[in-house]
N, C-alpha and C. Protein backbone atom coordinates (compact mmCIF):
# COMPACT_ATOMS: atom_id res chain seq x y z
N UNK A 1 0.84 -1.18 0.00
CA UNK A 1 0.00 0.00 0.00
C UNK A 1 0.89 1.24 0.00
N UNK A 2 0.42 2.46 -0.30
CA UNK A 2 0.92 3.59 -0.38
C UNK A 2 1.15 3.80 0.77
N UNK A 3 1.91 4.96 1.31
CA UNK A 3 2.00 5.88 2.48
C UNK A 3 0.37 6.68 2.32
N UNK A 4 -0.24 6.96 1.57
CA UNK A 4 -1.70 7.94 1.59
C UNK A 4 -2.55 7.10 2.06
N UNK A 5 -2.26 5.60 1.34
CA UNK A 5 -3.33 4.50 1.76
C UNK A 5 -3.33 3.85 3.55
N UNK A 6 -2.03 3.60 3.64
CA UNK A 6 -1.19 3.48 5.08
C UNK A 6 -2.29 4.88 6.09
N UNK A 7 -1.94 6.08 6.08
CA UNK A 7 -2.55 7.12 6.44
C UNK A 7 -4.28 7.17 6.75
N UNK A 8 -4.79 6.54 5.57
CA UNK A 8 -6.47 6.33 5.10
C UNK A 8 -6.77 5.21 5.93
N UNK A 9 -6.21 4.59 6.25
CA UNK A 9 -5.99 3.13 7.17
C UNK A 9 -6.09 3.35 8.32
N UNK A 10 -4.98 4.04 8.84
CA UNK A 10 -5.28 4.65 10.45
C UNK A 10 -6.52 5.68 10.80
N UNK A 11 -6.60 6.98 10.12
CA UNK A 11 -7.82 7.73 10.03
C UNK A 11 -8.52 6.86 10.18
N UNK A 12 -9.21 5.89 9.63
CA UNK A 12 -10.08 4.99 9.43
C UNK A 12 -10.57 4.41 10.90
N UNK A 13 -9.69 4.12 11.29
CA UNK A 13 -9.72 2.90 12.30
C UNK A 13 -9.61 4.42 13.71
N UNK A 14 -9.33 5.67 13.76
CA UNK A 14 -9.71 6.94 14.61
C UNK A 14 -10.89 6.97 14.27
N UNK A 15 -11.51 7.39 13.29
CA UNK A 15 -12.42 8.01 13.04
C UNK A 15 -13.53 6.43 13.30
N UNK A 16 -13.38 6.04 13.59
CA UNK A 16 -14.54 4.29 14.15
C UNK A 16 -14.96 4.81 15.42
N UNK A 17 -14.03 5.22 16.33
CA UNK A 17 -13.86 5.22 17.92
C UNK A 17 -13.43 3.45 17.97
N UNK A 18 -12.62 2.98 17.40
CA UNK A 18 -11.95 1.89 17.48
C UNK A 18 -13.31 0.46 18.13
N UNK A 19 -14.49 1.12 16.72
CA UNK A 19 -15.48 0.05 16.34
C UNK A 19 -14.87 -0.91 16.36
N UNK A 20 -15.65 -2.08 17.21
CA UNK A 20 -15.17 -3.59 16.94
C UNK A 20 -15.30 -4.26 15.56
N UNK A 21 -15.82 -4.16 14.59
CA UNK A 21 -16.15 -4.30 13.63
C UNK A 21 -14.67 -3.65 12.22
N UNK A 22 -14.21 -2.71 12.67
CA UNK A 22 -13.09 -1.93 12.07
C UNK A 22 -11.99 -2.48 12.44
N UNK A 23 -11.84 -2.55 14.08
CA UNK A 23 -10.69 -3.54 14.12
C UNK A 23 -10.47 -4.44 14.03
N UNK A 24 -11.90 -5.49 14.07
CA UNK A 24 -11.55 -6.94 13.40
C UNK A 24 -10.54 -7.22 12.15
N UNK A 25 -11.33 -5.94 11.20
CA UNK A 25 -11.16 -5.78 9.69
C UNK A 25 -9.41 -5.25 9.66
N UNK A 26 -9.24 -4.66 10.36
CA UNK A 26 -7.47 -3.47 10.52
C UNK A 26 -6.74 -4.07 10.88
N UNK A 27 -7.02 -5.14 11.85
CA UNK A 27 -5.71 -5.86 12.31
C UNK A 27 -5.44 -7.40 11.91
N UNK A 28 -3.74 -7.42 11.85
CA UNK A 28 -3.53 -8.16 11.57
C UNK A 28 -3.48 -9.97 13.22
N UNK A 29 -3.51 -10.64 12.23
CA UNK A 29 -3.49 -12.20 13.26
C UNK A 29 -2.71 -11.97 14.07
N UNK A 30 -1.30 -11.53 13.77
CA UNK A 30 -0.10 -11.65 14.45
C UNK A 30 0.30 -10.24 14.89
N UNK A 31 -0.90 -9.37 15.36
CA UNK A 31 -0.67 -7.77 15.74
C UNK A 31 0.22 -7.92 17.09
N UNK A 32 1.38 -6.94 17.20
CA UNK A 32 1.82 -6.85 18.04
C UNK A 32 0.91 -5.21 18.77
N UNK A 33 0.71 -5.29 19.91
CA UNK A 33 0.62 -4.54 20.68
C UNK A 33 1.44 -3.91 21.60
N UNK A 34 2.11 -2.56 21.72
CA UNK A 34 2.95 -2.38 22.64
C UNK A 34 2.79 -1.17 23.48
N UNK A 35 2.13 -1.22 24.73
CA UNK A 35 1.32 0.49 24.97
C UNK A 35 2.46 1.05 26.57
N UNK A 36 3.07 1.46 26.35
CA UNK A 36 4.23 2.27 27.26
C UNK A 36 3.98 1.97 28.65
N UNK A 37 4.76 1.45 29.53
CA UNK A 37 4.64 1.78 31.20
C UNK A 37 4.07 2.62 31.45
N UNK A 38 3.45 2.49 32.52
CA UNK A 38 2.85 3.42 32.82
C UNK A 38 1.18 3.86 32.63
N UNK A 39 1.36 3.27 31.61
CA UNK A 39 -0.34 3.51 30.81
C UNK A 39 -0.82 2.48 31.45
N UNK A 40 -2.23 2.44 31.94
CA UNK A 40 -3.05 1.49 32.27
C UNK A 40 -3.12 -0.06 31.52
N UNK A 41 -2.48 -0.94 31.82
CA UNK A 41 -2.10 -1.64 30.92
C UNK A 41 -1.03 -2.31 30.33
N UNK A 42 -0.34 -1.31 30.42
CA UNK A 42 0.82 -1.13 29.96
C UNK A 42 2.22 -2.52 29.43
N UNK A 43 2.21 -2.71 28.48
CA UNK A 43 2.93 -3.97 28.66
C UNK A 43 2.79 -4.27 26.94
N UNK A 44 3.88 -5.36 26.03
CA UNK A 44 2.86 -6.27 25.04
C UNK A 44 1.86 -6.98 24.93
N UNK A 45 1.39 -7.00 23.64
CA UNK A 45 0.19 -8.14 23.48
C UNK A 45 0.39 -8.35 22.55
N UNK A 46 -0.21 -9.53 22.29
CA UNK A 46 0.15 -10.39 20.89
C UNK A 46 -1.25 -11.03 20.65
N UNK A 47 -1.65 -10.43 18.88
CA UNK A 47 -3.00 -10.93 18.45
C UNK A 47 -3.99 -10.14 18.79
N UNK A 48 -4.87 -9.64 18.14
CA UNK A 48 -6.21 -9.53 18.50
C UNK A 48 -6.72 -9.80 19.67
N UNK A 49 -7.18 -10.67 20.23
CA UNK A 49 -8.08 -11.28 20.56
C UNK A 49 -7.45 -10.61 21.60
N UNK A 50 -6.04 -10.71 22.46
CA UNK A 50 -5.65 -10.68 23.54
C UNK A 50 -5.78 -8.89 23.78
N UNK A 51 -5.33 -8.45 22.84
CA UNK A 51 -5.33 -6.79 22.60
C UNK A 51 -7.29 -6.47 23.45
N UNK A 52 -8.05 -7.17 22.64
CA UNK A 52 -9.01 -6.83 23.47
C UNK A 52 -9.35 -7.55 24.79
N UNK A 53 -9.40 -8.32 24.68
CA UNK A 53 -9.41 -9.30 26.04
C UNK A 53 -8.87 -8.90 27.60
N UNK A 54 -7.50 -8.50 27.04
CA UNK A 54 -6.63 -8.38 28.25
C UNK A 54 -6.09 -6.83 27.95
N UNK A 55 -6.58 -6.03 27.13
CA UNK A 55 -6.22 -4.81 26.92
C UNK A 55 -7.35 -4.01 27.55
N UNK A 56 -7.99 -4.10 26.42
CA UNK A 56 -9.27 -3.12 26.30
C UNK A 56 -10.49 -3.53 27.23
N UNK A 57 -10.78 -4.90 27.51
CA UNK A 57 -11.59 -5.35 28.63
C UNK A 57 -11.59 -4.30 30.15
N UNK A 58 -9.94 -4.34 30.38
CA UNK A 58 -9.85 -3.62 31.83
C UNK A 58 -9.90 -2.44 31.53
N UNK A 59 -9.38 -2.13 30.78
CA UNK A 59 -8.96 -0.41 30.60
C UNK A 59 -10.42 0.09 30.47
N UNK A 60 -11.49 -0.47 29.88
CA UNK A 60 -12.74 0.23 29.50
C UNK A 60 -13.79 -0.27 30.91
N UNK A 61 -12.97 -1.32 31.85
CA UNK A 61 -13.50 -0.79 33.62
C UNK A 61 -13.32 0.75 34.13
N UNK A 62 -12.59 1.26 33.60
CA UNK A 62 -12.48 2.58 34.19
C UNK A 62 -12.94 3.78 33.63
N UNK A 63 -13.34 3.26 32.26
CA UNK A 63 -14.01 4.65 31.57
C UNK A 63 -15.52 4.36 31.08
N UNK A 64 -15.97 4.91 30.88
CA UNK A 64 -17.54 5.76 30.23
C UNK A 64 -17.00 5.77 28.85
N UNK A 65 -16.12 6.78 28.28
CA UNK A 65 -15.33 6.99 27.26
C UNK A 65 -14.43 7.01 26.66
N UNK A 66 -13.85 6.21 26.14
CA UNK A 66 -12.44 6.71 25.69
C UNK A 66 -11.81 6.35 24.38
N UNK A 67 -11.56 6.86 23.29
CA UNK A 67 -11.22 6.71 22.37
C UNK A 67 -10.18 7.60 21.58
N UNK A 68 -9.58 7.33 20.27
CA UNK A 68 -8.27 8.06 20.32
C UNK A 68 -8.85 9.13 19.43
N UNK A 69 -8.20 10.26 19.02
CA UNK A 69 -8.85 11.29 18.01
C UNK A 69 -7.20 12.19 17.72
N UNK A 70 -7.16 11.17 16.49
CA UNK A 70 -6.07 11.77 15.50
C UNK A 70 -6.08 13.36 15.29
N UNK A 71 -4.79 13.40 15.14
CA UNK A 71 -4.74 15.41 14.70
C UNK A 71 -3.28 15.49 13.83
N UNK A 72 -2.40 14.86 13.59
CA UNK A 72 -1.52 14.69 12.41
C UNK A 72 -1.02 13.52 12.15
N UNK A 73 -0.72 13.15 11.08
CA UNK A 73 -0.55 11.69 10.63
C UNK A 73 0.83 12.06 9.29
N UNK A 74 1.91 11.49 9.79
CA UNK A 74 3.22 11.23 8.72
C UNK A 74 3.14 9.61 8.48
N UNK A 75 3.52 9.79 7.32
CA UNK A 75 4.21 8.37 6.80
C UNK A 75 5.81 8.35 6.34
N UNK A 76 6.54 6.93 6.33
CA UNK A 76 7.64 7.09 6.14
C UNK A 76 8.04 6.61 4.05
N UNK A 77 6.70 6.05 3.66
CA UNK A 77 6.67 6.19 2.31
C UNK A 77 7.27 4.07 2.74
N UNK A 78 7.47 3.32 4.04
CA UNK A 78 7.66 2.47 3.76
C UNK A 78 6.44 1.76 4.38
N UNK A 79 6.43 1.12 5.74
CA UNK A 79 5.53 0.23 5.98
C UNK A 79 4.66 1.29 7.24
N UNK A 80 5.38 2.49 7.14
CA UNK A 80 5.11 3.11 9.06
C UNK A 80 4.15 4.59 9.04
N UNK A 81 3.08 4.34 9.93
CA UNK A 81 2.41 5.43 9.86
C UNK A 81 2.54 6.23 11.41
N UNK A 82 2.97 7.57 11.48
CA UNK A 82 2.83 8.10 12.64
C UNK A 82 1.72 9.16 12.86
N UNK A 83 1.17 8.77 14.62
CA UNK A 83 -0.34 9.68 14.56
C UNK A 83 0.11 10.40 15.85
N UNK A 84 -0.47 11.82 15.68
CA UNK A 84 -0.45 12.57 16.93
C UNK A 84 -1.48 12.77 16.69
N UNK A 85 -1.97 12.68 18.07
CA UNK A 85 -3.56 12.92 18.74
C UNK A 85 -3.57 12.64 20.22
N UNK A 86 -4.84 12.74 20.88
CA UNK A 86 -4.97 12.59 21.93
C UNK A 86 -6.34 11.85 22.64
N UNK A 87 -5.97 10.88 23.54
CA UNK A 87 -7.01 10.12 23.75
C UNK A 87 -8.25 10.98 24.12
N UNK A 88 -9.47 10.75 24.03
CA UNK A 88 -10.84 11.66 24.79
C UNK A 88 -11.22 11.07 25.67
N UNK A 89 -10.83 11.22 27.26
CA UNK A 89 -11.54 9.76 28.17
C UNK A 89 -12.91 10.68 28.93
N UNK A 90 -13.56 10.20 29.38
CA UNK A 90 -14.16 10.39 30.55
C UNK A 90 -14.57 9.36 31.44
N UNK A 91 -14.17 9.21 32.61
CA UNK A 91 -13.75 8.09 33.55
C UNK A 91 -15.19 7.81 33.89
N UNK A 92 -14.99 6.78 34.69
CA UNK A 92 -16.58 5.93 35.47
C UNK A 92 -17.28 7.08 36.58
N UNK A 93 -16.09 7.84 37.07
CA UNK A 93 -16.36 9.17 38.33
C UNK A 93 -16.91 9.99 37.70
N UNK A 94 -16.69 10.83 36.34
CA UNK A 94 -16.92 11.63 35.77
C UNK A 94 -16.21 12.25 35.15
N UNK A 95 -15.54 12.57 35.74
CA UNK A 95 -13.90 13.04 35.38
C UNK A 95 -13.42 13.04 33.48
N UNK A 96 -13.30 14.20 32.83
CA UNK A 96 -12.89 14.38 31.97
C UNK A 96 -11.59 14.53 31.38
N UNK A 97 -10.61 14.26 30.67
CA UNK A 97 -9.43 14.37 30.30
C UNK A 97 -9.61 14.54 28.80
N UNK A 98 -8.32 14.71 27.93
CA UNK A 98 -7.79 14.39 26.39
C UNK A 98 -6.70 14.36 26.57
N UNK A 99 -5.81 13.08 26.45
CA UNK A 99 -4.50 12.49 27.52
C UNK A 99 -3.91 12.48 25.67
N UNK A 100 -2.35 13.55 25.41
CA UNK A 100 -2.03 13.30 24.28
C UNK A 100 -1.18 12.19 24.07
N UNK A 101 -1.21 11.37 22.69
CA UNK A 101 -0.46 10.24 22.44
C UNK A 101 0.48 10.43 21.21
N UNK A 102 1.65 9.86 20.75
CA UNK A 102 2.21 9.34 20.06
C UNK A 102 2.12 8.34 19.51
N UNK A 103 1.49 7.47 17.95
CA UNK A 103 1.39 6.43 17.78
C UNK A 103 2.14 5.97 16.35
N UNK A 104 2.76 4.88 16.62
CA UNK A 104 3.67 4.13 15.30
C UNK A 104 3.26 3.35 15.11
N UNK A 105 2.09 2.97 13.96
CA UNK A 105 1.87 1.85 13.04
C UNK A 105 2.57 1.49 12.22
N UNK A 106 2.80 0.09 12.50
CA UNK A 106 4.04 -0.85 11.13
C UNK A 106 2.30 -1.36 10.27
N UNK A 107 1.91 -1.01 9.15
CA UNK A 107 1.12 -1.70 8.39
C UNK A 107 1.30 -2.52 6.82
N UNK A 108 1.12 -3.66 6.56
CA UNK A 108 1.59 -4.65 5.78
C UNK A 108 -0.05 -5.13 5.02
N UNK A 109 0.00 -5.15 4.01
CA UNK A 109 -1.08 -5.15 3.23
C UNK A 109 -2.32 -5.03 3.17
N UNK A 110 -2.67 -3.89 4.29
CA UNK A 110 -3.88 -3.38 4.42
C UNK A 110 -4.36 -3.64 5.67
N UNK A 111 -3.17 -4.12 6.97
CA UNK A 111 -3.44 -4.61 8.23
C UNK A 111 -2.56 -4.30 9.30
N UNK A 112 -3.09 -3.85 10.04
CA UNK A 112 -1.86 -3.66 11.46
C UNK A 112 -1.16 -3.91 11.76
N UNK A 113 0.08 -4.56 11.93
CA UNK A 113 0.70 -5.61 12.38
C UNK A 113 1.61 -5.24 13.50
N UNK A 114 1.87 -3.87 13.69
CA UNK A 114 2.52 -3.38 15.17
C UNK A 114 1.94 -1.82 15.50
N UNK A 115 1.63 -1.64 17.15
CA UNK A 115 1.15 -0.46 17.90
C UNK A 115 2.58 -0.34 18.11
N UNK A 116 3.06 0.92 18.49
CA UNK A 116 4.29 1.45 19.63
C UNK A 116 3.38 2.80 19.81
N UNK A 117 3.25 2.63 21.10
CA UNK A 117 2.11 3.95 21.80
C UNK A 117 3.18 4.34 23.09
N UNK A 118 2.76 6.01 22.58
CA UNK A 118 3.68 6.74 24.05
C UNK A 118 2.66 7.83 24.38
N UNK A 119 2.30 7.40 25.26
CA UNK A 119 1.13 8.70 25.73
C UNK A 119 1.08 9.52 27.39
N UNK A 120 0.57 10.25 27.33
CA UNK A 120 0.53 11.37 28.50
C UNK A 120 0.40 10.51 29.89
N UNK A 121 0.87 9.92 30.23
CA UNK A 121 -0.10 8.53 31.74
C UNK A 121 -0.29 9.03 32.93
N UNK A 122 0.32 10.52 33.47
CA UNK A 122 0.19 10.92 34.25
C UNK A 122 -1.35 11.54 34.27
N UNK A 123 -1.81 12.00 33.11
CA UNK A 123 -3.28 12.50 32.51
C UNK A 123 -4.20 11.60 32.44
N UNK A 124 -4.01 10.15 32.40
CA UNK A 124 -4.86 9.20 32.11
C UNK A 124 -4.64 8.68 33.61
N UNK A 125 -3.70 8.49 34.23
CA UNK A 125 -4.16 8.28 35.76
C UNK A 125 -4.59 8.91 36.37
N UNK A 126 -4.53 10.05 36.70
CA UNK A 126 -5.62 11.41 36.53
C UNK A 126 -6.86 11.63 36.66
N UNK A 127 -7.15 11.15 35.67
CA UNK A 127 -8.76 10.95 35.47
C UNK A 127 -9.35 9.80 36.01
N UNK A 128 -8.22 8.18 35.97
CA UNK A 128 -9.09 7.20 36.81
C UNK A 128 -9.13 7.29 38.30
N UNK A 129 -8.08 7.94 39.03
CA UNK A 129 -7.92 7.91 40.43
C UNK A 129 -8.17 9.53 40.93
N UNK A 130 -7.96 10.60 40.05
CA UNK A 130 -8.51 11.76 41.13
C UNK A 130 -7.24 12.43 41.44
């Protein structure tokens, strides 16, 4: 795929609110997941299934809302898309945030195949604890 297509790929999968249905379709079998210390979570995952399971299962105990919302997107013209944006949470308390992230997609024929996420965690703990 292109770097424009790479780009149209991620938008895609922001602009869902990371619909289950979109990421079935976006990611690859063998997705690596890698979301920074610190972040709720924080650690690898490997595959789908586990990404939600053991990712997104707990992390969405603590929120009402939360999803990512892109605001610039580079490509390297090879396999890598980079997104600045910032998560939109609002916690189970009430509590509002937009915790900013760094994100590096490796994508391979129209599918995900690696996260490297660096995001604000002091902002996202924040909002779950007060």
């Amino acid at each position: 795929m292109s770097a424009s297509e790479n780009i149209a790929l991620v938008r895609r999968f922001y602009e869902s609110k990371v619909a289950p249905e979109v990421f079935q379709e976006v990611m690859d079998p063998e997705l690596v997941w890698d979301i920074t210390p610190g972040f709720p979570g924080g650690r690898v995952y490997h595959g789908p299934e586990s990404v939600g399971r053991d990712f997104f299962d707990p992390l969405m105990e603590n929120f009402d809302t939360f999803y990512p919302v892109g605001e610039e997107y580079f490509a390297d013209g090879e396999d890598h898309v980079f997104a600045l944006g910032h998560y939109h949470t609002v916690s189970r308390r009430g509590a509002t945030a937009d915790a900013r992230f760094m994100h590096l997609w490796t994508v391979r024929d129209g599918r995900f195949v690696k996260l490297q996420q660096v995001s604000d965690t002091l902002v996202v703990d924040r909002v779950i604890n007060g």
